[in-house]
Structure formats: structure tokens, C-alpha cells
Protein backbone atom coordinates (compact mmCIF):
# COMPACT_ATOMS: atom_id res chain seq x y z
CA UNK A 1 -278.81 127.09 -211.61
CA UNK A 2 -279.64 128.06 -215.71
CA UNK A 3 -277.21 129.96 -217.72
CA UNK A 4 -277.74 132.28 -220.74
CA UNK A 5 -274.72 133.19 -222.65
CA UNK A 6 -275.06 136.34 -224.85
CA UNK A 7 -272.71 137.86 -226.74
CA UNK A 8 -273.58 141.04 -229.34
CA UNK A 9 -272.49 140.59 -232.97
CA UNK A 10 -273.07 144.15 -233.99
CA UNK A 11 -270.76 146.52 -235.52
CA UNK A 12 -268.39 148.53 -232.97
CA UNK A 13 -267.10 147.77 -229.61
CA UNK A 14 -268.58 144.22 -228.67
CA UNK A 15 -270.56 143.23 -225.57
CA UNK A 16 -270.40 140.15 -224.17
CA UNK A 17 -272.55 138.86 -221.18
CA UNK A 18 -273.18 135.89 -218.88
CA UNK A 19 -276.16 135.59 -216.76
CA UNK A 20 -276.76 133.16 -213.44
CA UNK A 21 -279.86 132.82 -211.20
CA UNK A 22 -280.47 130.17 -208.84
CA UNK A 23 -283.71 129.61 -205.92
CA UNK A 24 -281.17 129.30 -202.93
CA UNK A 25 -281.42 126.85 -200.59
CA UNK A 26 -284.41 128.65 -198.56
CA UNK A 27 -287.17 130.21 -200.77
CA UNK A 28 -289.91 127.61 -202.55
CA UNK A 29 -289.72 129.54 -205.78
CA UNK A 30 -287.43 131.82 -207.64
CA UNK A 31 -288.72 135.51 -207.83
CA UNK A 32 -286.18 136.86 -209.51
CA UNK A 33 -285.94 136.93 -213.20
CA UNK A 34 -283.21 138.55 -215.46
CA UNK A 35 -282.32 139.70 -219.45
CA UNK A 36 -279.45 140.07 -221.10
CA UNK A 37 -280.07 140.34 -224.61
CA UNK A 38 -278.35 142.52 -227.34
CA UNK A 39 -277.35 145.81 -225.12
CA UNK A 40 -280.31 145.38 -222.92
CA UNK A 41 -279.64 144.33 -219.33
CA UNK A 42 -281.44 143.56 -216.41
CA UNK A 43 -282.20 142.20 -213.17
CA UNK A 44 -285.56 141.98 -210.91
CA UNK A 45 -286.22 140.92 -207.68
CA UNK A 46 -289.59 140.30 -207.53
CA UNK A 47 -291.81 140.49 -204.32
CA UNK A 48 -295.39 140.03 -203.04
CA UNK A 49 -295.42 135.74 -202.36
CA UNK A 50 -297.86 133.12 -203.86
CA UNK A 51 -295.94 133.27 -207.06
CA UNK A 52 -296.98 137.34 -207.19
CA UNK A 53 -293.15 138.50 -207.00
CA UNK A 54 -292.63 136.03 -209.75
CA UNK A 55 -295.38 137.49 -212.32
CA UNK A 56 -294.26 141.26 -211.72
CA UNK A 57 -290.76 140.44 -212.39
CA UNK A 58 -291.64 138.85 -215.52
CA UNK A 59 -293.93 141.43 -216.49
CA UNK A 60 -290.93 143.97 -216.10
CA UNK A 61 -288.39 142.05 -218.19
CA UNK A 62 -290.78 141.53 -220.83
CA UNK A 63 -291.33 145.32 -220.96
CA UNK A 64 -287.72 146.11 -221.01
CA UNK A 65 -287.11 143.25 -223.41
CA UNK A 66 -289.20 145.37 -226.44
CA UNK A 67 -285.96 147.66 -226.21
CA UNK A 68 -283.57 144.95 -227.69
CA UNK A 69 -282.43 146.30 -231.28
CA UNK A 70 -283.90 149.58 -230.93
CA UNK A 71 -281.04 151.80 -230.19
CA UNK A 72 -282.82 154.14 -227.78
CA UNK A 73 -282.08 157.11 -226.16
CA UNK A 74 -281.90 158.14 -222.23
CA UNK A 75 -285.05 159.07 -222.44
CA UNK A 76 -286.77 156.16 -223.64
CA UNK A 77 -285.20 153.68 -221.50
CA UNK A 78 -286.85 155.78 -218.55
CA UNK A 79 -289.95 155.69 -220.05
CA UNK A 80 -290.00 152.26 -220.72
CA UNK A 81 -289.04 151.13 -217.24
CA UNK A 82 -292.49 153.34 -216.45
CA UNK A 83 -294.39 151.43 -218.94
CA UNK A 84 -293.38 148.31 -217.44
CA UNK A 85 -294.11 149.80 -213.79
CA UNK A 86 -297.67 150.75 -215.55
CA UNK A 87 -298.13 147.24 -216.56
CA UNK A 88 -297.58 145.62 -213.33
CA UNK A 89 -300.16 147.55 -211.76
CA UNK A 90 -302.41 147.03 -214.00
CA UNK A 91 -302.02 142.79 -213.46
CA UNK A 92 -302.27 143.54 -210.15
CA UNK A 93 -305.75 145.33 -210.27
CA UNK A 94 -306.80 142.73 -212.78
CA UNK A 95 -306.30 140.21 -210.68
CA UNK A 96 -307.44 140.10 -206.76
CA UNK A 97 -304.42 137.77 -205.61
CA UNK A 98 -301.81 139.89 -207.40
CA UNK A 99 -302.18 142.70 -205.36
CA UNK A 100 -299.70 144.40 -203.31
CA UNK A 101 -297.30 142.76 -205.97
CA UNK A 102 -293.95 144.29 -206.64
CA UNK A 103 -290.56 144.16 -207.93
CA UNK A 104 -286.87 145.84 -207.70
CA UNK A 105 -285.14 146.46 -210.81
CA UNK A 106 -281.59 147.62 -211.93
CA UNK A 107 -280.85 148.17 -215.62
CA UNK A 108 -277.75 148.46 -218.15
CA UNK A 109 -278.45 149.64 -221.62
CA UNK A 110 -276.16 150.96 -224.21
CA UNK A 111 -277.77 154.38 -225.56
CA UNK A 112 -277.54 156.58 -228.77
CA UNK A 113 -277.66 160.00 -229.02
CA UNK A 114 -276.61 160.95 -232.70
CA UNK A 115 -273.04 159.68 -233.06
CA UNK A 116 -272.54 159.44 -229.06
CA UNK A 117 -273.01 155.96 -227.09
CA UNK A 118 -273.14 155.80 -223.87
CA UNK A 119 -274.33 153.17 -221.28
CA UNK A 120 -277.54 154.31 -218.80
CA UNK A 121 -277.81 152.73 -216.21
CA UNK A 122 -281.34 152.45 -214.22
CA UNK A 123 -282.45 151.31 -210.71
CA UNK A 124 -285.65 151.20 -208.36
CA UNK A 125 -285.14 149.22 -205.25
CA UNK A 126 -281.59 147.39 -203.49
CA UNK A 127 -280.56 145.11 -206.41
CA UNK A 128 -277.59 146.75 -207.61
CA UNK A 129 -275.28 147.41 -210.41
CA UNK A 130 -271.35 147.66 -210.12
CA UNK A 131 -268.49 148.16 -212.67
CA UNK A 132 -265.52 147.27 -212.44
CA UNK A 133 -261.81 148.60 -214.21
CA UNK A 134 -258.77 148.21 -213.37
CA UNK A 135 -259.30 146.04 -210.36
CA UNK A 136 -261.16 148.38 -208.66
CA UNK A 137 -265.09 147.29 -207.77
CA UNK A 138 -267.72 150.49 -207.29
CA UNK A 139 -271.11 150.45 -206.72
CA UNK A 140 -272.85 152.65 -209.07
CA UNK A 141 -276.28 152.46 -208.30
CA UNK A 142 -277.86 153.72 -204.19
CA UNK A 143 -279.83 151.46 -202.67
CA UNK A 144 -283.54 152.63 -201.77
CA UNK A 145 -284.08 150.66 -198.86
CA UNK A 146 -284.56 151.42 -195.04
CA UNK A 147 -280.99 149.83 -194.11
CA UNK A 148 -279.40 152.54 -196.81
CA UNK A 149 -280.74 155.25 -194.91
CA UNK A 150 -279.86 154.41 -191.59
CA UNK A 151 -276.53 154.27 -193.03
CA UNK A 152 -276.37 157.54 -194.46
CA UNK A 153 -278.00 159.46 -191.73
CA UNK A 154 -275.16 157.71 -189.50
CA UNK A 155 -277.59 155.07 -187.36
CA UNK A 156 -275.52 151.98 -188.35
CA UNK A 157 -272.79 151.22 -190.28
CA UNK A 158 -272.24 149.34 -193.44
CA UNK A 159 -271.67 146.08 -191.54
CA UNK A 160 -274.76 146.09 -189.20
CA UNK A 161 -277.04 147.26 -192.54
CA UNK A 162 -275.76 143.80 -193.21
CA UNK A 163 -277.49 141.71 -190.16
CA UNK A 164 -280.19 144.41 -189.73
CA UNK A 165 -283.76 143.13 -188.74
CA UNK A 166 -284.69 145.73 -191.87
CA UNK A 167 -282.27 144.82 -194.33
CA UNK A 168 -285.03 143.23 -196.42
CA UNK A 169 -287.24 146.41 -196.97
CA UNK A 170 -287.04 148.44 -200.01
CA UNK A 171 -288.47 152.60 -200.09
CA UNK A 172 -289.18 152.02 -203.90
CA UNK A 173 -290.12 149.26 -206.00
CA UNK A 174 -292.05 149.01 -209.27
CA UNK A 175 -295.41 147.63 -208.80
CA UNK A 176 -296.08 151.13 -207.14
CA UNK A 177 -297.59 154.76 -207.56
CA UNK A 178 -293.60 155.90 -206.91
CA UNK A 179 -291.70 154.80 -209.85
CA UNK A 180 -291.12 158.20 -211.37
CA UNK A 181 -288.53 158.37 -208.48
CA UNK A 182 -285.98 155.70 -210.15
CA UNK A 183 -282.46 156.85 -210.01
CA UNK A 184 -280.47 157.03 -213.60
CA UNK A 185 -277.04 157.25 -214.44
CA UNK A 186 -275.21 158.29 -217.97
CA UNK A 187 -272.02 156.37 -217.70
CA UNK A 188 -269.22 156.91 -221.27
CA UNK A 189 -268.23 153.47 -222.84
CA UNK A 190 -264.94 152.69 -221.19
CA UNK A 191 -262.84 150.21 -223.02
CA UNK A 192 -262.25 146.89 -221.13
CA UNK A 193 -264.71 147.57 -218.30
CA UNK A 194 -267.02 145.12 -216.74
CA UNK A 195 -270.49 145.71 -215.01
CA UNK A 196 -272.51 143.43 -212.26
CA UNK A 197 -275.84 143.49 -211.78
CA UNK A 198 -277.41 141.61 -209.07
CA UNK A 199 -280.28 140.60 -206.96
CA UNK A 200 -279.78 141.05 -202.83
CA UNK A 201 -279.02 137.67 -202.66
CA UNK A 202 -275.97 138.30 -204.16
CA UNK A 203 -274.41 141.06 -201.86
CA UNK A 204 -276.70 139.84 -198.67
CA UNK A 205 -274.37 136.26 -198.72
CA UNK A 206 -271.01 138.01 -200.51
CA UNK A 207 -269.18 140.87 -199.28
CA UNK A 208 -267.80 143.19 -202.12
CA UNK A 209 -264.17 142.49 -201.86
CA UNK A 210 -264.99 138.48 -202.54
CA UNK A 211 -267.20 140.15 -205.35
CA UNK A 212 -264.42 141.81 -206.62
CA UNK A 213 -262.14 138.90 -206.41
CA UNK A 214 -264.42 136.42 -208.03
CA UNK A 215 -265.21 139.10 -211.13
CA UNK A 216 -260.99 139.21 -211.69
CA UNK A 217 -260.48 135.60 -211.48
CA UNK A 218 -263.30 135.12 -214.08
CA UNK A 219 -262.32 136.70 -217.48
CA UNK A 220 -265.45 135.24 -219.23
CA UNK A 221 -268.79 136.61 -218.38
CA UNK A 222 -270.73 133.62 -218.05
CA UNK A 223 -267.79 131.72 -215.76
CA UNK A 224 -268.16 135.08 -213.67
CA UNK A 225 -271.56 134.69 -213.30
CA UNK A 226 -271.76 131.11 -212.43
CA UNK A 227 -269.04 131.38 -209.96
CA UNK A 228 -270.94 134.80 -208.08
CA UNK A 229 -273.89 132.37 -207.92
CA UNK A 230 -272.30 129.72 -206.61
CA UNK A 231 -270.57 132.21 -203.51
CA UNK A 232 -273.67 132.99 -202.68
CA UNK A 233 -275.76 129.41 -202.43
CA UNK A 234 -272.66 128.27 -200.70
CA UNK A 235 -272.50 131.19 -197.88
CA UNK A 236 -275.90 130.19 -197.39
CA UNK A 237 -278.32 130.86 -199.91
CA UNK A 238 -280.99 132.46 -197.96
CA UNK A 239 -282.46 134.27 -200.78
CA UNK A 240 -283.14 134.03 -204.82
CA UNK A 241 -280.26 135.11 -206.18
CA UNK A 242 -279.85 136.29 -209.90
CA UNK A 243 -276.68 137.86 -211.60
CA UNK A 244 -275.62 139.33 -215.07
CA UNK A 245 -271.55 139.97 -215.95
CA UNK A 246 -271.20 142.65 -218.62
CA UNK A 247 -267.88 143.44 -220.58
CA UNK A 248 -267.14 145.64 -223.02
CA UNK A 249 -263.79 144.52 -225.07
CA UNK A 250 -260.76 145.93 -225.02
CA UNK A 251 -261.28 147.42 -229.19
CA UNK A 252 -263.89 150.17 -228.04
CA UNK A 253 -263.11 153.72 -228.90
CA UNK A 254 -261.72 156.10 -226.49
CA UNK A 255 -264.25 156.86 -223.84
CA UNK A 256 -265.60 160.67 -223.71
CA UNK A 257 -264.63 161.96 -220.34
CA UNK A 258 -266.77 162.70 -217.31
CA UNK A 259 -269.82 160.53 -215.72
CA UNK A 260 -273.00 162.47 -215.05
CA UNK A 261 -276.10 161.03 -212.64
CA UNK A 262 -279.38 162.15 -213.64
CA UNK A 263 -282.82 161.51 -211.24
């Protein structure tokens, strides 16, 4: 398991973050890869095999990474997340045993728009980002993956998506000519709340409720984290699994009302 403590020193409401990822006890190599630096957050779930899942990941966080300090708006965090989709492709044509590469991604990143802030979040794939405030666990971000719309259309319920032969196959990735079709959400700074993003081998091993209960009995980020990653190797670790714990302190602002999802 490795461990990257952040916390942000800059003026206003702090962020602080812990981040987690371990192999499991299944998979040879760890696909997943993960950022949390300065208000930039981020988790990928890379696929493709022969170390190909692992390289577009990367190539994704390193993209997103050239956002740290910047202060961007909505608009450039989309574009950036297609820059990074752009970049994976090209690897992929560049080199012959690359191809078909891949790789989910879900993204928190504080924005500025003049003198408002507000957090956007970002997501292509079934890793997944939650928040969490006052003890209550929600699930911001909709999984694009064939179990999701079974679900919806009424097929199966949310406990056989769980155990489905299909759980494992996403609708949208990056790594793809479909990226322009990542979900985005403009979410106000809320004082005291905490977000999760994850990998599937997170919620594939750990129900939501013990998700819920392991983020409240964890005030620090980076115990949070450790202890989500630990759940899930010890229900059976069947898959990479990568995690970053988000909080905003208590001293932010008031929050401007409403939440608005954009696509």
C-alpha cells in the first residue's frame, strides 16, 4: 500500500487530502494511478493488460497534473481531461502493443470564476466520486458502464449489478474517439464536507454504507484512505484498488446555494 499526504497551504478555506492505492491480492500489476496535489484530484483505472492500462493511466494524471497552481476555470479542466484523452491515443498509435489501451477517470478540482470558487467535478468510466456531509454518503458521479444501464432501464437491481458477469465493462473510457461525452458537475464549496474518489475496486469489495462508516470514523484524510484500502484487500481484493479522501475545513465561507450538472 503507498500513501501521499497533501494538504494545501494557500490562502482561504484549506484542503486537506489523503490518498491510498494498493495491487490487491489478484492482479500482477497495479493499473491504477492517482493525484492529489494542490486542488487537483484524481483517480484512473487504467485498462488494456501487458502494463498498457498502466501507461494510459499515467499518461492521464500527468496531463491533469499541469493544472496544479493554475486556478482554472470549468472550462479548462474539460479541456484538459481531452488533452490527456488526446495524448493517450496518440501513445497508443505510436506504439503497436499499446493499442486498444484505455483508462477510467474521475476528477475533483477547485475552480475560479472571478471571485466565485467552486469545486467541478469530472468523470469518464465507473470509478466514482462521493461526498459526504453530515453523515450522509451520495454518489455524485453515474457510472458509464453496461451494469449501470441495466439498472436504470430496470433489468437488475443494484445488488445483482454487483455479482453481474458484466460488472467489469465500462461504455466510456479515455483512450477512445468518445471522450467528449464525460459527465461534469459544478458543485458550491460547502464548509466541512468530504469527497471520495475511487477506483472499482473500492465499491466492487465495499458496499456504501461500510463506505460511509469507515469515512466518519476517520476524521483525517489519509487514515480514511488507508482504512477504505484496507476494507477492500481484506473483502477480497480482487481488483487494483486506488482511493483519494478530500475535506474542506470547517473555516470556508458560506457556500452559494444550488448544485448544477453540466454534460
Amino acid at each position: 500500500m503507498s500513501a501521499m499526504p497533501q494538504t494545501n497551504h494557500e490562502p482561504g478555506p484549506t484542503v486537506r487530502s489523503g490518498l491510498a492505492t494498493d495491487v490487491g491480492r489478484v492482479r500482477p500489476h497495479n493499473e491504477d494511478a492517482a493525484l492529489a496535489e494542490g486542488e487537483v484530484f484524481l483517480v484512473a483505472d487504467g485498462m488494456g493488460g501487458h502494463a498498457a492500462g498502466e501507461v494510459a493511466s499515467g499518461i492521464v494524471i500527468e496531463a491533469m497534473r499541469e493544472l496544479v497552481g493554475s486556478a482554472p476555470s470549468r472550462e479548462k479542466v474539460i479541456s484538459q481531461l481531452l488533452e490527456a484523452n488526446c495524448r493517450v491515443l496518440e501513445s497508443a498509435a505510436q506504439h503497436e502493443e499499446r493499442w486498444g489501451m484505455g483508462t477510467t477517470a474521475t476528477g475533483l478540482v477547485r475552480v475560479r470564476d472571478g471571485e466565485r470558487e467552486d469545486w467541478v467535478v469530472v468523470n469518464v468510466g465507473d470509478s466514482r466520486t462521493y461526498h459526504l456531509q453530515g453523515g450522509e454518503l451520495t454518489q455524485v458521479t453515474v457510472d458509464h458502464s453496461e451494469v449501470q444501464e441495466l439498472t436504470e432501464a430496470g433489468v437488475i437491481t443494484a445488488e445483482e449489478a454487483r455479482v453481474h458477469p458484466a460488472r467489469n465493462i465500462v461504455t466510456r473510457s479515455l483512450g477512445t474517439q468518445h471522450a467528449h461525452l464525460a459527465d461534469s458537475w459544478v458543485l458550491p464549496l460547502l464548509p466541512g464536507e468530504r469527497f471520495l474518489l475511487c477506483s472499482d475496486g473500492l465499491t466492487g469489495e465495499v458496499e456504501d454504507g461500510d463506505i460511509r462508516d469507515i469515512l466518519q470514523e476517520h476524521p483525517d484524510p489519509q487514515a480514511a484512505a488507508d482504512a477504505l484500502v484496507r476494507a477492500a484487500v481484506e473483502a477480497g481484493g480482487r481488483d487494483n484498488v486506488t482511493v483519494v479522501v478530500v475535506d474542506l475545513d470547517e473555516g470556508a465561507g458560506p457556500a452559494p446555494e444550488g448544485r448544477t450538472r453540466e454534460e
